[in-house]
Protein backbone atom coordinates (compact mmCIF):
# COMPACT_ATOMS: atom_id res chain seq x y z
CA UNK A 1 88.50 64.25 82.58
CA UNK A 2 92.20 63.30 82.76
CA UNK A 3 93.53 64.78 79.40
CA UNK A 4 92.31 68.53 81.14
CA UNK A 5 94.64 67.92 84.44
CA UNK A 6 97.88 69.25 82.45
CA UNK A 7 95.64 72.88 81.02
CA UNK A 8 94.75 73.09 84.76
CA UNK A 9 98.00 72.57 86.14
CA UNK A 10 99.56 74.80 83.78
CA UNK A 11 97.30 77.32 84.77
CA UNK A 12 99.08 77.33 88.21
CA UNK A 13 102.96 77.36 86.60
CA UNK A 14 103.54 81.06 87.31
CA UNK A 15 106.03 80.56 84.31
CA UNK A 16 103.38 80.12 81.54
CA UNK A 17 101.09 83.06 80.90
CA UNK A 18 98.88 81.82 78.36
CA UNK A 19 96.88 78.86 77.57
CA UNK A 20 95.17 78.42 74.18
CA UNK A 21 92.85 74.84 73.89
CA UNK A 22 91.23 73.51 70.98
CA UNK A 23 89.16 70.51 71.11
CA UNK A 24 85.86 68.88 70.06
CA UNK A 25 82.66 70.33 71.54
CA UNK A 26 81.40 68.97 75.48
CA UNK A 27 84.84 67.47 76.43
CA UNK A 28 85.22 69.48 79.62
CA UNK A 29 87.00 72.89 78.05
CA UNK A 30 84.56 75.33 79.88
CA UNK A 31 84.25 73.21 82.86
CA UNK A 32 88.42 72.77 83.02
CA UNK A 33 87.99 77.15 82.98
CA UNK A 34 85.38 76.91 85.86
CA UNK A 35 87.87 75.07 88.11
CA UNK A 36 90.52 77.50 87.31
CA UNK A 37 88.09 80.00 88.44
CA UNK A 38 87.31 78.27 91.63
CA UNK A 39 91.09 78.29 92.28
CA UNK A 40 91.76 81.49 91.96
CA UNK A 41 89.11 83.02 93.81
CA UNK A 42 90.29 80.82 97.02
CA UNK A 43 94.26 81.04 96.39
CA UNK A 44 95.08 83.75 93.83
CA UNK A 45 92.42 85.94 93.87
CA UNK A 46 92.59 89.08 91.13
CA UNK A 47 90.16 90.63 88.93
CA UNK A 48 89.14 88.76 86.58
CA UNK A 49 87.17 89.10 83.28
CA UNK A 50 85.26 86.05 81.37
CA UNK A 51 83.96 86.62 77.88
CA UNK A 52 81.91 84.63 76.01
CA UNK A 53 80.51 85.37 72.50
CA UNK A 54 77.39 87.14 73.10
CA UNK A 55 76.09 89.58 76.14
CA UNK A 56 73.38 87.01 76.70
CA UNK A 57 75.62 83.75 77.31
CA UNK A 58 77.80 85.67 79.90
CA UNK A 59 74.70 86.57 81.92
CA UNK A 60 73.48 82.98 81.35
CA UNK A 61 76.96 81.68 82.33
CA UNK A 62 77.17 83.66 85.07
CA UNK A 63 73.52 83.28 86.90
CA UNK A 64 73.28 79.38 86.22
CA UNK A 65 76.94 78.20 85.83
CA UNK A 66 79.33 80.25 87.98
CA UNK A 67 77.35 81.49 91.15
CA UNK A 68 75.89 77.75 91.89
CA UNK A 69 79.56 76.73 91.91
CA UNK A 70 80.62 79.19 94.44
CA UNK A 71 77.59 79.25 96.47
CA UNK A 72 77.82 74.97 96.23
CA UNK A 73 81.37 74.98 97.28
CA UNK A 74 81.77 76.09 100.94
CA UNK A 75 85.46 77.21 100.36
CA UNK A 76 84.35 79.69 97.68
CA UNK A 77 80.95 80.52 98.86
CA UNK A 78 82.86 82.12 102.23
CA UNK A 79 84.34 84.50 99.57
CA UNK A 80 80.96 85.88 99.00
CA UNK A 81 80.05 89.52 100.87
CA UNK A 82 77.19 89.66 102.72
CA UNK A 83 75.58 92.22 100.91
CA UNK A 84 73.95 90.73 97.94
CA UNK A 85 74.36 93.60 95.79
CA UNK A 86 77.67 92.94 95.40
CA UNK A 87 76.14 89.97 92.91
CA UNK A 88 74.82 90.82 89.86
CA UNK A 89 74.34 89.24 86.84
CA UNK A 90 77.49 90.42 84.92
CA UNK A 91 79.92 91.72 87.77
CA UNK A 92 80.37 89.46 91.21
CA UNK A 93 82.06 91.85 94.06
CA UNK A 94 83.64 88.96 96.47
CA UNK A 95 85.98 89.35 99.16
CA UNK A 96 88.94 89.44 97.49
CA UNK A 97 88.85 89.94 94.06
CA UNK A 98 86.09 91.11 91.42
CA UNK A 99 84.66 89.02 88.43
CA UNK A 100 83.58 90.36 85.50
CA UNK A 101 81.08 89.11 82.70
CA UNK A 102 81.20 90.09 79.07
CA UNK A 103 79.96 89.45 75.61
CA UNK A 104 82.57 89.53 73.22
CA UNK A 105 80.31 91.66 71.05
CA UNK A 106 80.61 94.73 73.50
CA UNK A 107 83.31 97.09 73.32
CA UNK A 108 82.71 98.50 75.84
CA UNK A 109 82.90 95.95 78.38
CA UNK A 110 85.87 94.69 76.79
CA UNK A 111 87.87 97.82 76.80
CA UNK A 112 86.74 99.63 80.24
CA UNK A 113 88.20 97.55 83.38
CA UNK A 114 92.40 96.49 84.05
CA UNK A 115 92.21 92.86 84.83
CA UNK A 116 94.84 90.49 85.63
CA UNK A 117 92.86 86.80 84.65
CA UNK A 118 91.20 86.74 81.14
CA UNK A 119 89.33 83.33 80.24
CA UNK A 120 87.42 83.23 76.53
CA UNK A 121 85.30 81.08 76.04
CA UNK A 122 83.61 79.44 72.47
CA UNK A 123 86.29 81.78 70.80
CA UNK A 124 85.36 80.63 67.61
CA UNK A 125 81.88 82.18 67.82
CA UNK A 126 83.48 85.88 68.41
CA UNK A 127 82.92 88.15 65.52
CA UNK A 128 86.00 89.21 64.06
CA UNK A 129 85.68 92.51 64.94
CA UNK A 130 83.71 94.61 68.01
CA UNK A 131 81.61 97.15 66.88
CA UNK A 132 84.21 99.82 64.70
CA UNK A 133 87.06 98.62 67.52
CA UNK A 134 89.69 96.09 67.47
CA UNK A 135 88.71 92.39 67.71
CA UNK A 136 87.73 91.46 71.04
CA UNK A 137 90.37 89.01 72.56
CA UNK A 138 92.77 92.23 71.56
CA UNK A 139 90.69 94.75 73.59
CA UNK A 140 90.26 92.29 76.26
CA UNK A 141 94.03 91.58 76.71
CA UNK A 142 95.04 95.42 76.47
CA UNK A 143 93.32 95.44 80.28
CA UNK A 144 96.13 93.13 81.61
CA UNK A 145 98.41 95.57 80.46
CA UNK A 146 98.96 96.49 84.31
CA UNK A 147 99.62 93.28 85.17
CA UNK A 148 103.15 91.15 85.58
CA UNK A 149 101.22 88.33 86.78
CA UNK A 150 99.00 88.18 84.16
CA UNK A 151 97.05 84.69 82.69
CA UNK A 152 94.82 84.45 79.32
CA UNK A 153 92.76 81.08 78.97
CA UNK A 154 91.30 80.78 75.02
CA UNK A 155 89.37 77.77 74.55
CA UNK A 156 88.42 76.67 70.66
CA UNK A 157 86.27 74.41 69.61
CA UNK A 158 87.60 72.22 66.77
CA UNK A 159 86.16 73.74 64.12
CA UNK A 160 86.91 77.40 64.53
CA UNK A 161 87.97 79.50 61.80
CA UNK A 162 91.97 79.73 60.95
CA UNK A 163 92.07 82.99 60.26
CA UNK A 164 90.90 83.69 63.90
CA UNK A 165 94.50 82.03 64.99
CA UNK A 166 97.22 84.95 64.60
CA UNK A 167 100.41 83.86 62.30
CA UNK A 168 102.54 84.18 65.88
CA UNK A 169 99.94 81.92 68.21
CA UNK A 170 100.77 78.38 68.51
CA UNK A 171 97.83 76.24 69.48
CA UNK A 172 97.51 72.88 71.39
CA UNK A 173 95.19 70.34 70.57
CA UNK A 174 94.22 68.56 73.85
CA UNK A 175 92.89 64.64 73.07
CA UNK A 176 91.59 63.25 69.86
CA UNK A 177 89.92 65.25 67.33
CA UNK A 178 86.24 63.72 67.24
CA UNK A 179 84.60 65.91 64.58
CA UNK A 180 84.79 66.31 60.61
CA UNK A 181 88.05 66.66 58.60
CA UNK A 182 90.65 69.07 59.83
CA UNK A 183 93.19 71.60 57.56
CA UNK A 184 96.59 70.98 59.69
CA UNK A 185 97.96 74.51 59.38
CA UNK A 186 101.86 74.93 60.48
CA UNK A 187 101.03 77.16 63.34
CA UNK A 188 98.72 74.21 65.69
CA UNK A 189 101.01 71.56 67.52
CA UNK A 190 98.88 68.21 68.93
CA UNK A 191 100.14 67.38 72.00
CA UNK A 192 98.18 64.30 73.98
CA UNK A 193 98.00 65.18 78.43
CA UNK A 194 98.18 62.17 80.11
């Protein structure tokens, strides 16, 4: 998908430390976050934390997404102990680094680990708010507090909420919007990746 090769590249500029994505459902979003994954547990390994909306889709992600990409890539699958309870369903242990699972619907998750990589995923599907805390992608990115080398991945879909965007957040529209009529708030810029 060539329009994702400027996200995944920017993930590597050390200078940027965010990258927000909206775009229409199955264009490659999630899958552009899996490679980013796959590089940094190979060249900049760190712990890392990906949320998705509920408990059950990061276990889902995890078990049938993630681990047959690491253990089908020989580069990554060498980062894999030998013991294999140091895989589990939400929390990977590897050689390096440690990955973390969470649904955005669990506080607790969200709030208990310092990581330096944060990736959500489907953010439009978060509830607004976690349980009587904050809203999640707030309690997630207080754990990269820590951090001075911190990155934050946020991929939309294209019809997400507005209110979900804060007043300060810019966002960038990656390709053509493909799906139903659009309000074109001040705070989203399009920008086409060649």
């Amino acid at each position: 998908t060539p329009y994702l090769k400027g996200v995944m590249d920017a993930f590597t500029d050390p200078l940027v430390e965010e990258i927000t994505v909206m775009a229409a459902s199955q264009v490659g979003k999630t899958e552009g976050m899996y490679n980013m994954l796959g590089y940094l547990i190979d060249q900049d390994p760190g712990p890392t934390l990906m949320v998705l909306p509920r408990e059950s889709d990061a276990k889902s992600v995890s078990y049938n997404r993630v681990l047959p990409m690491i253990e089908g890539a020989g580069v990554l699958r060498s980062h894999i102990n030998e013991l294999s309870d140091d895989i589990t369903k939400l929390e990977y242990h590897l050689d390096r680094m440690i990955l973390y699972f969470a649904g955005s619907n669990s506080p607790a998750d969200l709030a208990s680990r310092p990581i330096r990589y944060l990736f959500l995923d489907e953010v439009d599907k978060y509830p607004r708010f976690s349980g009587r805390e904050a809203d999640p992608i707030k309690l997630a990115s207080e754990r990269q507090k820590t951090f001075w080398n911190k990155k934050t991945v946020k991929v939309f879909n294209v019809d997400f909420e507005i209110n979900k965007v804060s007043e300060q957040e810019k966002i960038v529209v990656f390709g053509a919007l493909s799906k139903g009529s659009f309000i074109d708030p001040p705070n989203i810029v399009y920008q086409n990746i060649k």
